[in-house]
N, C-alpha and C. Protein backbone atom coordinates (compact mmCIF):
# COMPACT_ATOMS: atom_id res chain seq x y z
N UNK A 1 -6.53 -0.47 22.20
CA UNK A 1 -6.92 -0.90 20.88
C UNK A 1 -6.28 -0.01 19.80
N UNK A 2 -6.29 1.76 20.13
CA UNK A 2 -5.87 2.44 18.93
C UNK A 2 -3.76 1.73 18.87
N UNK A 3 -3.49 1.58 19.83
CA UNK A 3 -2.18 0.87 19.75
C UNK A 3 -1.86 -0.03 18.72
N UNK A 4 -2.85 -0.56 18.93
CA UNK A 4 -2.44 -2.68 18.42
C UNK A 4 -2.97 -1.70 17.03
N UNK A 5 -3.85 -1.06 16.85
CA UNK A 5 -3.92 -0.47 15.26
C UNK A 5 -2.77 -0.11 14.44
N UNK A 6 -2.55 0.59 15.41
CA UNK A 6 -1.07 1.46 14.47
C UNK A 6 0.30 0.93 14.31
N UNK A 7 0.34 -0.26 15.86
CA UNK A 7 1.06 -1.28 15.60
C UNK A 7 1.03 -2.01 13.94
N UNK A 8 -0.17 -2.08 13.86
CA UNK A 8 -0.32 -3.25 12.84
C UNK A 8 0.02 -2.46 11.60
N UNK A 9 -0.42 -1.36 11.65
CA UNK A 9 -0.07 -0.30 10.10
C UNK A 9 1.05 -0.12 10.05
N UNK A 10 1.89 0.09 11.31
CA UNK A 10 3.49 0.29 10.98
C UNK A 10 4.19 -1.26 10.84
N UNK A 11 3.38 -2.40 11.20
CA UNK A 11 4.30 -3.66 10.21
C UNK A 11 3.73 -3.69 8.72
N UNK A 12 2.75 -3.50 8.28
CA UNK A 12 2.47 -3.50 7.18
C UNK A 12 3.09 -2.66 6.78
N UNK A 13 3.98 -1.35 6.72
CA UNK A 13 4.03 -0.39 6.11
C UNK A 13 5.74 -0.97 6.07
N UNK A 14 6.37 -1.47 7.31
CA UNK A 14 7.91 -2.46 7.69
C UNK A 14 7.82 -3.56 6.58
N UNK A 15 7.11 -4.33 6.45
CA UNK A 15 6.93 -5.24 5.45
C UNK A 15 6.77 -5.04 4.05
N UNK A 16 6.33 -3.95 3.94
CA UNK A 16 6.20 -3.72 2.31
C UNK A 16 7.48 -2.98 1.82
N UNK A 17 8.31 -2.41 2.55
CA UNK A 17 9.79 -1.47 3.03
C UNK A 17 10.74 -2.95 2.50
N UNK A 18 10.60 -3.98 3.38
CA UNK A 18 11.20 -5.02 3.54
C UNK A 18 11.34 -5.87 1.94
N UNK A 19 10.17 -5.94 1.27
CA UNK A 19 9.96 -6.42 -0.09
C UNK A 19 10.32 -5.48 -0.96
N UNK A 20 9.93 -4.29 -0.82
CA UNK A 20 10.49 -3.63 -1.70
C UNK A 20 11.72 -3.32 -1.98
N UNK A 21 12.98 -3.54 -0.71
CA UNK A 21 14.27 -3.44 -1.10
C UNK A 21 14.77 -4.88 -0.97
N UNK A 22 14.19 -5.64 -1.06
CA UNK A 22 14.48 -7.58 -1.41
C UNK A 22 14.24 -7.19 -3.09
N UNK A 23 13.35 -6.66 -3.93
CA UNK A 23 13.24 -6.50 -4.92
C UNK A 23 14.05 -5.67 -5.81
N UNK A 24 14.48 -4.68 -4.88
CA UNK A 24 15.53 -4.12 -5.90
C UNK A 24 16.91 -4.36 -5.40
N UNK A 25 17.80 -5.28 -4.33
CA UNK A 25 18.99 -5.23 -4.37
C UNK A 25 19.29 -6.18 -4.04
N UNK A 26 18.40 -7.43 -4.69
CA UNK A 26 18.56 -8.81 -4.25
C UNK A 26 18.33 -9.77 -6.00
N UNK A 27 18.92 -10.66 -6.13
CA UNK A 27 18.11 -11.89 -6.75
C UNK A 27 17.04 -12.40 -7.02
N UNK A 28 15.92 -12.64 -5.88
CA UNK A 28 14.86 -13.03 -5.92
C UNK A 28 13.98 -12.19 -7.02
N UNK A 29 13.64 -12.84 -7.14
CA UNK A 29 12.05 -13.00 -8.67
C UNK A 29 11.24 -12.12 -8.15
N UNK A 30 10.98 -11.08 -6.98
CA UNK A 30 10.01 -10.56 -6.52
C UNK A 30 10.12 -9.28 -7.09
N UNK A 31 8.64 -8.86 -7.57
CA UNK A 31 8.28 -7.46 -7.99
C UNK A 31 8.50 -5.99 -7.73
N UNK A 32 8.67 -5.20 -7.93
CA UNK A 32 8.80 -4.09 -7.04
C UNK A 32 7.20 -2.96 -6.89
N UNK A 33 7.02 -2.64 -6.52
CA UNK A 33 5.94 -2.03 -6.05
C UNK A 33 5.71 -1.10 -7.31
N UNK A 34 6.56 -0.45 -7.97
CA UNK A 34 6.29 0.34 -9.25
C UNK A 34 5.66 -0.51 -10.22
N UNK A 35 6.38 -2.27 -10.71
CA UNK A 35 5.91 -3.28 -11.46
C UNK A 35 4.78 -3.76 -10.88
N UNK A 36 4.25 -3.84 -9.70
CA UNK A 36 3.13 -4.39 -9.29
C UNK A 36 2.14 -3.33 -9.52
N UNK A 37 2.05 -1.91 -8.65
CA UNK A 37 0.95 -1.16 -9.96
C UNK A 37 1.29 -1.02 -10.81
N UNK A 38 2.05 -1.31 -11.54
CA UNK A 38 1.58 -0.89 -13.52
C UNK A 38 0.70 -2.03 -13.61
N UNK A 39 1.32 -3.62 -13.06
CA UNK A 39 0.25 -4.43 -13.56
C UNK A 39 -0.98 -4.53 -12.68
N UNK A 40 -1.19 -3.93 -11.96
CA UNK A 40 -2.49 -3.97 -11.01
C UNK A 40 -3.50 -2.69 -11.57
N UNK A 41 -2.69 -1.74 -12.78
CA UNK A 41 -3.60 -0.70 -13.07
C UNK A 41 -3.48 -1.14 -14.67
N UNK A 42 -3.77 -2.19 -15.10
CA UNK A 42 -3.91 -2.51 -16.30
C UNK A 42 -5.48 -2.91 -16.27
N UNK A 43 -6.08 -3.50 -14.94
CA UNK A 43 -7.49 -3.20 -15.32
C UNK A 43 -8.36 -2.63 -15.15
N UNK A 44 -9.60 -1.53 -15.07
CA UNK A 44 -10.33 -1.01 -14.69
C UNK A 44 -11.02 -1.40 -13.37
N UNK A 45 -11.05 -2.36 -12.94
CA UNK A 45 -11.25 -2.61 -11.94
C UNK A 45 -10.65 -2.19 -10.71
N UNK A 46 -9.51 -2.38 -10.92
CA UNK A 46 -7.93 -1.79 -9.86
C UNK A 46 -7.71 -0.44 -9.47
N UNK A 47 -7.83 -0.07 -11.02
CA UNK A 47 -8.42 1.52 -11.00
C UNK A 47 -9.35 2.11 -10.23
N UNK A 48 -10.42 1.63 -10.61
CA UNK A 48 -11.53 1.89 -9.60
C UNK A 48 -10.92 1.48 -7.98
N UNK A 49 -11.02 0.35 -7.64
CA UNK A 49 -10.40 -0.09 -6.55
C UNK A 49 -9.37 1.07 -5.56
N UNK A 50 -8.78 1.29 -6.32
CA UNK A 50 -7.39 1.85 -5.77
C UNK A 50 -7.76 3.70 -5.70
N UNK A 51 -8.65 3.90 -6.42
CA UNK A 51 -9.16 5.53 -5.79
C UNK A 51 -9.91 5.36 -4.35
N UNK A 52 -10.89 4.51 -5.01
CA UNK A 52 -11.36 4.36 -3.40
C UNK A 52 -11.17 4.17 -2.35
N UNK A 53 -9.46 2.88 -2.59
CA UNK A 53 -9.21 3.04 -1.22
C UNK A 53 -8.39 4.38 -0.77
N UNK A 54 -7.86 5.44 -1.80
CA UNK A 54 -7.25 6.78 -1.64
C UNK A 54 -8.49 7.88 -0.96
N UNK A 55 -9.60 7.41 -1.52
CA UNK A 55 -10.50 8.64 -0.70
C UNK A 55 -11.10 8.10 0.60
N UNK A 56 -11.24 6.52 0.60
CA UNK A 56 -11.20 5.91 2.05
C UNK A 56 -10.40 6.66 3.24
N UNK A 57 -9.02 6.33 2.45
CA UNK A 57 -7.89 6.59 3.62
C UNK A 57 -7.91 8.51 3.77
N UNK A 58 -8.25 9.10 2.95
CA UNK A 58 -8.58 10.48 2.79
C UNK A 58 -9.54 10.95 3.75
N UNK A 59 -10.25 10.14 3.86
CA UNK A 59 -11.97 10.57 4.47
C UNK A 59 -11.66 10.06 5.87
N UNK A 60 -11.20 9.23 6.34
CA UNK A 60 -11.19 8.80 7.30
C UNK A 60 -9.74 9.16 8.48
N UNK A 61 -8.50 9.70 7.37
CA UNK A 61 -6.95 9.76 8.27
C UNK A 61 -7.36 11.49 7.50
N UNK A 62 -7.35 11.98 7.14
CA UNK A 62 -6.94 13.22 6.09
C UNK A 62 -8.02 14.58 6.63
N UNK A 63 -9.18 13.97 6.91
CA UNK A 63 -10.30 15.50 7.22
C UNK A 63 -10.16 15.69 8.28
N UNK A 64 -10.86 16.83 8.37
CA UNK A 64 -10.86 18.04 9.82
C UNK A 64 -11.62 17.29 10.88
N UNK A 65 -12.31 16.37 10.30
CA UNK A 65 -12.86 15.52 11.62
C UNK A 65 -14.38 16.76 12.17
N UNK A 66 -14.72 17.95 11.26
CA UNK A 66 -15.37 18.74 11.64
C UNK A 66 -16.87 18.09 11.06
């Protein structure tokens, strides 16, 4: 199971790699990850949102586990 996890975090992490250089050395209309948070931190909501998932991933990948 911890496999198929980390499997899955390293395509998500391949996929967002994948869009993000379709966005900067391609044609297509697609955003780049710098333009997508500026507009994803235009509302307070996102804001909020987006710490939490930083102390999520903090609390859970980041501590001593003590």
């Amino acid at each position: 199971m911890r496999t198929i996890t980390i499997l899955g975090y390293v395509v998500c992490g391949l996929a967002l790699l994948a869009i993000e250089l379709l966005a900067r050395f391609t044609r297509v209309p697609v955003p780049t990850l710098a333009a997508l948070f500026r507009w994803m931190l235009r509302r307070r909501s996102a804001q909020i949102g987006i710490i939490m998932a930083w102390w999520w991933i903090g609390w859970h990948f980041l501590g001593d586990g003590a």
